[in-house]
N, C-alpha and C. Protein backbone atom coordinates (compact mmCIF):
# COMPACT_ATOMS: atom_id res chain seq x y z
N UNK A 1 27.70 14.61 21.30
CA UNK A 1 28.54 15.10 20.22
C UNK A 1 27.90 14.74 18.88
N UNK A 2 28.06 15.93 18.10
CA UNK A 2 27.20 15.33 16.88
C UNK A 2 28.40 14.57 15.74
N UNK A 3 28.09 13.79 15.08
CA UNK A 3 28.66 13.06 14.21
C UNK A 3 28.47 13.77 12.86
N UNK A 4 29.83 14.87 12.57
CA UNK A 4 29.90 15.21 11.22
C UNK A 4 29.35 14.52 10.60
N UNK A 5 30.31 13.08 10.14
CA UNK A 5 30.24 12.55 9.05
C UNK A 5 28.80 11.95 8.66
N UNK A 6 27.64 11.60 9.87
CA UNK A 6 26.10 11.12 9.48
C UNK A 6 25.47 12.34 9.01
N UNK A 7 25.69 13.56 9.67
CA UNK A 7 25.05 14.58 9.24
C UNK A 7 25.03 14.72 7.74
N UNK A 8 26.68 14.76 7.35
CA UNK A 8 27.16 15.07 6.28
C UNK A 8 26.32 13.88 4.82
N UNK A 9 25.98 12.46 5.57
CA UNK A 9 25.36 11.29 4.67
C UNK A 9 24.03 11.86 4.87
N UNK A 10 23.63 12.02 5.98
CA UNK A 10 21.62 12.70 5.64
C UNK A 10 21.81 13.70 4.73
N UNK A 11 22.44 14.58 4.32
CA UNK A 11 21.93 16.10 3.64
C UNK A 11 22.73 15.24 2.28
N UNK A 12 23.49 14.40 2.21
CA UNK A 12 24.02 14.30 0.41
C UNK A 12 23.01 12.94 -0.07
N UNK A 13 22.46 12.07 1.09
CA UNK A 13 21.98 11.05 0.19
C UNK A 13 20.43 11.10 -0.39
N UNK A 14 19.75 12.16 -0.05
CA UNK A 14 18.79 12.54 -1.32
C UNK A 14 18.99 13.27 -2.74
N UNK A 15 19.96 13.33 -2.43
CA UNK A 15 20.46 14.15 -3.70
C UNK A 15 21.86 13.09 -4.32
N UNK A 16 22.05 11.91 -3.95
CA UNK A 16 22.38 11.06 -4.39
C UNK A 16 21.20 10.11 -5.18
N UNK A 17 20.86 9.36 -4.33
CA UNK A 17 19.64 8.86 -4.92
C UNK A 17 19.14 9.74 -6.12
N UNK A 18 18.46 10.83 -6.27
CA UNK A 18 18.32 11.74 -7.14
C UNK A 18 19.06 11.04 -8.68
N UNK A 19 19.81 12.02 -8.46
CA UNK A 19 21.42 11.58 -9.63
C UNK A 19 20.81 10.31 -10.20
N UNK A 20 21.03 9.46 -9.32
CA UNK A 20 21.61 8.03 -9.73
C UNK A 20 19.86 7.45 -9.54
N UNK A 21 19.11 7.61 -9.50
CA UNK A 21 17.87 6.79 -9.50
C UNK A 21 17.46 5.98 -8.63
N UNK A 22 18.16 5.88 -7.58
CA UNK A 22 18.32 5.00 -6.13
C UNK A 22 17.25 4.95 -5.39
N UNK A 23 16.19 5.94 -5.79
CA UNK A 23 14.84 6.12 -4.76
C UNK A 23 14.34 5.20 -3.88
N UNK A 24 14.22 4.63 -3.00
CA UNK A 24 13.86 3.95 -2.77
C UNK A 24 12.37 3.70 -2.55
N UNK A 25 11.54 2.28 -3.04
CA UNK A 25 9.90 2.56 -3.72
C UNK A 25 9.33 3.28 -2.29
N UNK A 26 8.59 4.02 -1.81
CA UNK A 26 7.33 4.27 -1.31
C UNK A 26 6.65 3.37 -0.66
N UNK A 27 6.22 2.43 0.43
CA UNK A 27 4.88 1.79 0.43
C UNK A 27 3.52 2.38 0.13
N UNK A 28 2.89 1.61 -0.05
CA UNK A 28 1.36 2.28 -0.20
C UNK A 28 1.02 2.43 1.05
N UNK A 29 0.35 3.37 1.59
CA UNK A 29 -0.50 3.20 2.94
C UNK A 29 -1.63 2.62 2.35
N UNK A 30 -2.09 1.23 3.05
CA UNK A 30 -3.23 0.61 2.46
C UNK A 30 -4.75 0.94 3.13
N UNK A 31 -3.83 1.60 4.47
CA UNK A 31 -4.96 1.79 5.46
C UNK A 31 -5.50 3.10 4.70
N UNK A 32 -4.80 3.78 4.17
CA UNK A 32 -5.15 5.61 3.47
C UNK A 32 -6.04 5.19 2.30
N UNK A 33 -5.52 4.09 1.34
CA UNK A 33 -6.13 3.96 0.00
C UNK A 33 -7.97 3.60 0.28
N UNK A 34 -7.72 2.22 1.40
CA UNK A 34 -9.30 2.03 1.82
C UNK A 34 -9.72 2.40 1.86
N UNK A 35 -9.28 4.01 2.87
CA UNK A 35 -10.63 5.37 3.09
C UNK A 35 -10.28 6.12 1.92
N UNK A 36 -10.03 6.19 1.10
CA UNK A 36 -10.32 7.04 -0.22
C UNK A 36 -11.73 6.24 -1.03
N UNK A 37 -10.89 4.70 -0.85
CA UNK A 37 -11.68 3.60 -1.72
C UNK A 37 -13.17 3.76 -1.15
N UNK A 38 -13.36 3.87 0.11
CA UNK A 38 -14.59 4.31 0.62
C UNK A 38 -15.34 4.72 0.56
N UNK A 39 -14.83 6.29 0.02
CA UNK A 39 -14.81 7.37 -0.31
C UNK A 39 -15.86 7.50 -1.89
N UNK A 40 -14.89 6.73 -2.54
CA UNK A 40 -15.27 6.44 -3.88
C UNK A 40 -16.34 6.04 -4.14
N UNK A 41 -16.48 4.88 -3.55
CA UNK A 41 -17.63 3.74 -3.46
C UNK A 41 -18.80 4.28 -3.06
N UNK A 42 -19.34 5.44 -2.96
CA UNK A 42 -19.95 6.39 -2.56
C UNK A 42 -20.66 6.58 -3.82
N UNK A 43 -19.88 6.95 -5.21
CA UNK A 43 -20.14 7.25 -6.34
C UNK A 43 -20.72 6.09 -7.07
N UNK A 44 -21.72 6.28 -7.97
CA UNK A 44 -22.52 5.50 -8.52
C UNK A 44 -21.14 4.86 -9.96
N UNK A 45 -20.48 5.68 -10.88
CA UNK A 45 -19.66 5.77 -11.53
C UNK A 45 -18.01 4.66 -11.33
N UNK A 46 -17.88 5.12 -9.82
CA UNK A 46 -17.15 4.57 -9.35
C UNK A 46 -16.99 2.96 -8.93
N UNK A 47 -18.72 2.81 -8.31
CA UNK A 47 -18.91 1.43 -8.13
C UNK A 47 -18.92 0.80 -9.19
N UNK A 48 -19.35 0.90 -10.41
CA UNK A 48 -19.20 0.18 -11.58
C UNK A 48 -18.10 -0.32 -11.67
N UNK A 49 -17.15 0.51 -11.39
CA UNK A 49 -15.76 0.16 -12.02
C UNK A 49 -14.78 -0.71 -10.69
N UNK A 50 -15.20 -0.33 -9.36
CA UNK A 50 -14.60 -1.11 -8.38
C UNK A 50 -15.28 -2.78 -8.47
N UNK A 51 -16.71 -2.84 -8.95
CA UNK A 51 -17.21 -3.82 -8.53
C UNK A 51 -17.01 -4.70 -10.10
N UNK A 52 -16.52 -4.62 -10.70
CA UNK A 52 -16.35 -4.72 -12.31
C UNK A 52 -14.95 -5.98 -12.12
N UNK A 53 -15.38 -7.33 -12.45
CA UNK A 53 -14.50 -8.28 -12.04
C UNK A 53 -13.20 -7.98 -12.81
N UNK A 54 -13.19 -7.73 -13.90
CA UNK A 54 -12.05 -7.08 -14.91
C UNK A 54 -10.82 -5.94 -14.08
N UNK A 55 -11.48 -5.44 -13.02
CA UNK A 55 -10.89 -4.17 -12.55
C UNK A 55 -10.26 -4.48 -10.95
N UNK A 56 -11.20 -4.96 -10.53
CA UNK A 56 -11.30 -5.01 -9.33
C UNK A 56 -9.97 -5.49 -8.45
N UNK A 57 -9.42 -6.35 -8.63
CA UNK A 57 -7.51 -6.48 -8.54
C UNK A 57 -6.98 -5.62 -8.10
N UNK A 58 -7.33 -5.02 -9.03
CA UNK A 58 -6.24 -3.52 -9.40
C UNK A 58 -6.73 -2.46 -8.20
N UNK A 59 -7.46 -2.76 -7.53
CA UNK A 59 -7.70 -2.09 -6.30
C UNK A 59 -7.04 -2.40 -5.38
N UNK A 60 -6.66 -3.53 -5.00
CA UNK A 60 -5.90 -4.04 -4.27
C UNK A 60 -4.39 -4.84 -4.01
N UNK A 61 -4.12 -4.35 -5.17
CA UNK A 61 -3.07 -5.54 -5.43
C UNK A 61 -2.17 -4.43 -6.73
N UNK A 62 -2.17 -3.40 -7.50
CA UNK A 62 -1.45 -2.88 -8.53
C UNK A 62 -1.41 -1.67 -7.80
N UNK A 63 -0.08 -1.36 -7.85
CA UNK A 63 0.59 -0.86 -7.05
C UNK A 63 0.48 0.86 -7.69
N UNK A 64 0.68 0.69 -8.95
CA UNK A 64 0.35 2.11 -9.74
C UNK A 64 -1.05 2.48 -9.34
N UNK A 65 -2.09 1.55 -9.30
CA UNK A 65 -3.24 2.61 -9.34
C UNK A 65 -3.51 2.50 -7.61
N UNK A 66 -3.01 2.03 -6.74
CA UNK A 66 -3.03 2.38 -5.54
C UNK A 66 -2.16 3.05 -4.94
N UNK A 67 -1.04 3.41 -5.84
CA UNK A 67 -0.33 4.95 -5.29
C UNK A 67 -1.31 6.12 -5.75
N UNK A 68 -1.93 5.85 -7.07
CA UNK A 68 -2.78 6.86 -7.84
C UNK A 68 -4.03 7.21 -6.72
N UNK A 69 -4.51 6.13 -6.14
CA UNK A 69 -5.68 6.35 -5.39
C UNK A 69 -5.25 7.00 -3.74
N UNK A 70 -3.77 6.87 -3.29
CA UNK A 70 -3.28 7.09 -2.17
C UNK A 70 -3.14 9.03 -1.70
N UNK A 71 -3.66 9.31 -2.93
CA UNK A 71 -2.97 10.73 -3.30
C UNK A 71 -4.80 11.54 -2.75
N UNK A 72 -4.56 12.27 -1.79
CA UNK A 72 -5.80 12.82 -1.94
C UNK A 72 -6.23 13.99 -3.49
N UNK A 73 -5.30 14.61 -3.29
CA UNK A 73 -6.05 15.48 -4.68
C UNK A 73 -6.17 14.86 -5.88
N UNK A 74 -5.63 13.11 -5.88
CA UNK A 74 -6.15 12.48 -6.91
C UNK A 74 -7.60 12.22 -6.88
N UNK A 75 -7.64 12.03 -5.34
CA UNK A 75 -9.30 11.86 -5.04
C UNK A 75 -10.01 12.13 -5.22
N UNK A 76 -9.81 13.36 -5.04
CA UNK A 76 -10.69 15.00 -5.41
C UNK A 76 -11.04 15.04 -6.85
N UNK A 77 -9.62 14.91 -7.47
CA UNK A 77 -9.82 15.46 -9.45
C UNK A 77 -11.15 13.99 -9.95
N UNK A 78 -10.92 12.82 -8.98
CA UNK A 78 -12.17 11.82 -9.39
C UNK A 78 -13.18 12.43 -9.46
N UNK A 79 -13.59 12.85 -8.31
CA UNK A 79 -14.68 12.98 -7.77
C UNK A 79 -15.50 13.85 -8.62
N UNK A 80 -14.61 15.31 -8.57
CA UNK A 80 -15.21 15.99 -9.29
C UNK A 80 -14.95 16.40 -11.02
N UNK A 81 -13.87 15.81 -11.58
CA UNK A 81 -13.22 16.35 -12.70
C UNK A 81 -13.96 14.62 -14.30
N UNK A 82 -14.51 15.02 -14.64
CA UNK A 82 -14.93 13.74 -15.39
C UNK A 82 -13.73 13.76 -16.16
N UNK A 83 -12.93 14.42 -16.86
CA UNK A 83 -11.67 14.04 -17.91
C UNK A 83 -10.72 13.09 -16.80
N UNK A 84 -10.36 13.51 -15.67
CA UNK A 84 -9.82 12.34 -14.67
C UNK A 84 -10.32 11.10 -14.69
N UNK A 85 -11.89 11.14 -14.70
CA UNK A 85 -12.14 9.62 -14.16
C UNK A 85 -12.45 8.93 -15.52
N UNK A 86 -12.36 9.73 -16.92
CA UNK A 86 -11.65 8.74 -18.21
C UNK A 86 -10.58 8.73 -17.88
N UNK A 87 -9.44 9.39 -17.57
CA UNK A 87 -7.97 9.02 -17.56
C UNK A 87 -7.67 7.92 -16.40
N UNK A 88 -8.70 7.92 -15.72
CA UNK A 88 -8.32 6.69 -14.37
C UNK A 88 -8.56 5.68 -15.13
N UNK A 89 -9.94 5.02 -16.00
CA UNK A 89 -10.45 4.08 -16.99
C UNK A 89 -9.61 3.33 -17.15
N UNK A 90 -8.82 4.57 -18.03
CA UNK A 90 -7.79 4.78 -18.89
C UNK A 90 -5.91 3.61 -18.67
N UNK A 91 -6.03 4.25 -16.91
CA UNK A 91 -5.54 4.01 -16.06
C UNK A 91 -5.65 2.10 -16.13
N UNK A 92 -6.83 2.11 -15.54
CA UNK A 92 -7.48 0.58 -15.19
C UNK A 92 -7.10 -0.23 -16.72
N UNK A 93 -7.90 0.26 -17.86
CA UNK A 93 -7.49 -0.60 -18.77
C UNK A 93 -5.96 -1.49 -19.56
N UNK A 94 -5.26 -0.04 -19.03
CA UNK A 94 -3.76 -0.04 -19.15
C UNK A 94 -3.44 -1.14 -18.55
N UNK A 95 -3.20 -1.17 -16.97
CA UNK A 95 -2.63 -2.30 -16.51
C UNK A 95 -3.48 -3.76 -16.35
N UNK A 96 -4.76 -3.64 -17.17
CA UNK A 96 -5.53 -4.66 -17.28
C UNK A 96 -4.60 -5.41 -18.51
N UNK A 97 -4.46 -4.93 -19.74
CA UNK A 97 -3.90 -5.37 -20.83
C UNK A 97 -2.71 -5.81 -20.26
N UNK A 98 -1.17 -4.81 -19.53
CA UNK A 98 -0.20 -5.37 -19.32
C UNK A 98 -0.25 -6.66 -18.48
N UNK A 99 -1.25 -6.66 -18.19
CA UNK A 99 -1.48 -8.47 -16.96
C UNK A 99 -1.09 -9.20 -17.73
N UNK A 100 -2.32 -9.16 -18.78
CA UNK A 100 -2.97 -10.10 -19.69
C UNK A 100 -1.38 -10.39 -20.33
N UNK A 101 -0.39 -9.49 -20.77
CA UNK A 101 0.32 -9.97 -21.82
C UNK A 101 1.74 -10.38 -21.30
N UNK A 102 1.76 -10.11 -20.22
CA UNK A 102 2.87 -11.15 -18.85
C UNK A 102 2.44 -12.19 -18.74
């Protein structure tokens, strides 16, 4: 027998959450980010900035730029888009400063 009333809580509580901001966070797949990070590390551009003690954290541990890196077509716009991989920098320097001032 199906249970109206759960049915009725699956189809309203994304669109609750919604409304009200309730989302609940995402994990990172860490195992997904590695093989992107992999991926990356491939690039001469890229290694600078993974192997760059200033940055390097933030690969593993900041949660914004490892949802950012979790995303394949973020991958992609790296790889190939240079205005992306200033805005990733961009990215890196950002939450380098907010460290610093916590």
């Amino acid at each position: 027998m199906v249970d109206g009333l759960g049915i009725l809580r699956e189809l309203a509580e994304p669109a609750i959450e919604l409304i009200f901001g309730l989302r609940r966070k995402k994990k990172v797949n860490a195992a997904l980010v590695e093989e992107h990070l992999k991926e990356l590390r491939g690039h001469q551009w890229f290694r600078e900035l993974y192997e760059n003690p200033v940055y390097h954290d933030h690969f593993i541990s900041n949660s914004k730029v490892m949802k950012y890196l979790e995303d394949r077509m973020n991958v992609e716009d790296l790889i190939f888009i240079k205005r992306k991989r200033e805005k990733f920098k961009e990215l890196l320097e950002k939450e380098t400063d907010r460290r610093k001032s916590a």
